[in-house]
Protein backbone atom coordinates (compact mmCIF):
# COMPACT_ATOMS: atom_id res chain seq x y z
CA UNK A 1 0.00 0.00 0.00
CA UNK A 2 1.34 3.64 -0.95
CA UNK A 3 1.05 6.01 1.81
CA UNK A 4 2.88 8.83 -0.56
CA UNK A 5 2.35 12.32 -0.80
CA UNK A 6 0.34 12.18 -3.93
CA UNK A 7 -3.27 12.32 -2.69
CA UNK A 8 -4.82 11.39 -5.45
CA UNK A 9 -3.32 7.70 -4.89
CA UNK A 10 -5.28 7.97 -1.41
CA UNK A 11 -8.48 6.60 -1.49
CA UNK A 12 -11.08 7.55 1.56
CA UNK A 13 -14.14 5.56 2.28
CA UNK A 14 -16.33 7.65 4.47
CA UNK A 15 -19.15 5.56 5.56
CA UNK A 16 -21.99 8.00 6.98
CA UNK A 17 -25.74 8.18 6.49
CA UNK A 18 -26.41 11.94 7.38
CA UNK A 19 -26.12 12.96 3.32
CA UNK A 20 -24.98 16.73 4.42
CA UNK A 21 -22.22 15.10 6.90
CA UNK A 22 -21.19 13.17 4.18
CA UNK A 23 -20.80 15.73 1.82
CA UNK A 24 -19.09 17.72 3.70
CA UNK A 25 -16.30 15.21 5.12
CA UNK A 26 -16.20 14.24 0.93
CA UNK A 27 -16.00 18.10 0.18
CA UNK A 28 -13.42 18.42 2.51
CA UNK A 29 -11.46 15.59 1.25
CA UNK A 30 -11.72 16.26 -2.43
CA UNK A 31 -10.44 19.93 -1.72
CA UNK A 32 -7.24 18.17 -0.29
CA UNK A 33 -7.13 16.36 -3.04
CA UNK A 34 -8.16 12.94 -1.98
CA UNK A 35 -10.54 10.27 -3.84
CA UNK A 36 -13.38 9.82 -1.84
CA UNK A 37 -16.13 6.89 -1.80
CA UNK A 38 -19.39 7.79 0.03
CA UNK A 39 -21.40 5.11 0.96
CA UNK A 40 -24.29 5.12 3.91
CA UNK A 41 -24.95 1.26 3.49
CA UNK A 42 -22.61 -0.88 5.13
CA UNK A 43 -23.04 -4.35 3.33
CA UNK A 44 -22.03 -2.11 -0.02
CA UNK A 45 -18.97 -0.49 1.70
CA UNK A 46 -17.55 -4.16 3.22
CA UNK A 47 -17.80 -5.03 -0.54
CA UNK A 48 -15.74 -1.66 -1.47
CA UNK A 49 -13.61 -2.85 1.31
CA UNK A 50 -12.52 -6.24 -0.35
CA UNK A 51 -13.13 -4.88 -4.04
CA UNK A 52 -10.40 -1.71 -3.63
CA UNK A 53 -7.71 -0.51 -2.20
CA UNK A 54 -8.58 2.04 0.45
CA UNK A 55 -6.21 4.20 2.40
CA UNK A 56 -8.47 5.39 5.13
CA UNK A 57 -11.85 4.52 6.47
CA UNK A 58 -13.80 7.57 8.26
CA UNK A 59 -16.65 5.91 9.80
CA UNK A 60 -20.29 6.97 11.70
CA UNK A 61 -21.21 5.36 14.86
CA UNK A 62 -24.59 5.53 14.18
CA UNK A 63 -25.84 4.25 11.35
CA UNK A 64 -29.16 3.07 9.74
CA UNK A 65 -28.17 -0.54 9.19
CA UNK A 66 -25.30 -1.32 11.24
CA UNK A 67 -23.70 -0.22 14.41
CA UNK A 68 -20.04 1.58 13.07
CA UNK A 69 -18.60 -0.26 16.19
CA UNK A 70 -19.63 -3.60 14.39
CA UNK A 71 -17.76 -2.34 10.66
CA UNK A 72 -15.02 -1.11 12.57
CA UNK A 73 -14.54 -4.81 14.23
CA UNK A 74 -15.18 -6.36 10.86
CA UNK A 75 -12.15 -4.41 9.52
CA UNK A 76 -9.58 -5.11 12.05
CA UNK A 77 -10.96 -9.09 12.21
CA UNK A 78 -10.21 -9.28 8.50
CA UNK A 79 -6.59 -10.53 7.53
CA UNK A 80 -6.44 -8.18 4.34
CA UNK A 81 -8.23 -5.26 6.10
CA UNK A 82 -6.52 -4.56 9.53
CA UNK A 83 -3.78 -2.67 8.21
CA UNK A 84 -6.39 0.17 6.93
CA UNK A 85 -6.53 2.89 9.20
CA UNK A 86 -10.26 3.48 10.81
CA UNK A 87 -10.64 6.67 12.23
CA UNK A 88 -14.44 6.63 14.02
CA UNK A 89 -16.48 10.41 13.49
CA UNK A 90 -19.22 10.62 16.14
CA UNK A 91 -21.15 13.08 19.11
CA UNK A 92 -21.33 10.06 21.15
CA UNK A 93 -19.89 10.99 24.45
CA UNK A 94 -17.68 8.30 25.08
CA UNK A 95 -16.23 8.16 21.62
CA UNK A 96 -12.64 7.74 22.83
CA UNK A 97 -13.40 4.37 24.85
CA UNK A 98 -15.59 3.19 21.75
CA UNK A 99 -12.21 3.52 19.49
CA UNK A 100 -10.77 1.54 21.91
CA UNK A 101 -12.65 -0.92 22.59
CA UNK A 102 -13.01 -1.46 18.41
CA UNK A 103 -9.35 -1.09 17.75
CA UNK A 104 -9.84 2.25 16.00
CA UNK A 105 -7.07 3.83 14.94
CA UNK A 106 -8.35 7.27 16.00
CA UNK A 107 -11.35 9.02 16.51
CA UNK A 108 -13.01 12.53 15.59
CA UNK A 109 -15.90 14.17 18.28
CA UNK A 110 -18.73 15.81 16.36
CA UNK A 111 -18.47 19.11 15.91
CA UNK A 112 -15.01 18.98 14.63
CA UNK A 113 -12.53 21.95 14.14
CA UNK A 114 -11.58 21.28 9.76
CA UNK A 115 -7.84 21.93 10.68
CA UNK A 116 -8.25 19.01 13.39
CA UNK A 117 -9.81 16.72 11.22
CA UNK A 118 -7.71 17.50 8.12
CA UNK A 119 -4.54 16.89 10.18
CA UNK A 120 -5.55 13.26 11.61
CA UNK A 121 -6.58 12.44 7.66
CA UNK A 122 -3.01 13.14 7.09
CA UNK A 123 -1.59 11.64 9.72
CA UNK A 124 -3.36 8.69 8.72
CA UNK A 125 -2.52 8.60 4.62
CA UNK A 126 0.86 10.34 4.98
CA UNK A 127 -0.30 13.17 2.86
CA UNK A 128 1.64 16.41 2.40
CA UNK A 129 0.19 19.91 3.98
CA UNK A 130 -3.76 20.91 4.66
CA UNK A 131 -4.64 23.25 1.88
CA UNK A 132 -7.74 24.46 3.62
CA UNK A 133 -8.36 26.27 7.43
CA UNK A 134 -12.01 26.67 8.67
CA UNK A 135 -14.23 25.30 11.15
CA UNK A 136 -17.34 23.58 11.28
């Protein structure tokens, strides 16, 4: 797997089911120069999983058809999946003994500061410099 500086070799899969959340975090990610997948259904994203390579997973807690905890377990089980960094994106108020007790790499709290979250994306891929400073 290339963790280079090149973004456009890093591929995101942000699994969330809020579409303006989504959109945002894919905004955000595309402005940085990242490919991003979007998916909100979690049986189609374990198939993106094993179908692509993916750099980095940003994944929802709580979502429509599957606990995140449970994807998040699934990825870190899998033999060919572990190695891809999960970084969990929630409000829930013990978010950083969730990512623990998942194996998350890292976590995000909801509302997030865009430096803060651009910086652990890089951290994450090895990317080069955040282009963008705002907040949300």
């Amino acid at each position: 797997m290339d963790f280079g500086t090149n973004n456009m070799k890093n591929v995101v899969l942000v699994i969330e089911d809020e579409p303006i959340i989504a959109e945002m975090m894919s905004i955000l990610l595309e402005v940085e120069g990242f490919k991003v997948i979007s998916i909100a259904d979690t049986a189609f994203a374990k198939r993106q999983l094993e179908s692509r390579e993916v750099n980095l997973v940003m994944l929802d807690l709580k979502l429509k058809d599957e606990d995140g905890r449970a994807i998040c377990g699934y990825i870190k089980e899998q033999e060919n999946l572990k190695q891809i960094p999960v970084i969990l994106v929630s409000a829930s108020g013990d978010l950083e003994q969730i990512a623990k007790d998942c194996h998350a790499d890292d976590f995000i709290q909801k509302p997030f500061d865009i430096d803060h979250f651009m910086s652990k994306v890089h951290r994450y891929t090895g990317s080069g410099e955040i282009k963008i400073a705002a907040k949300v």
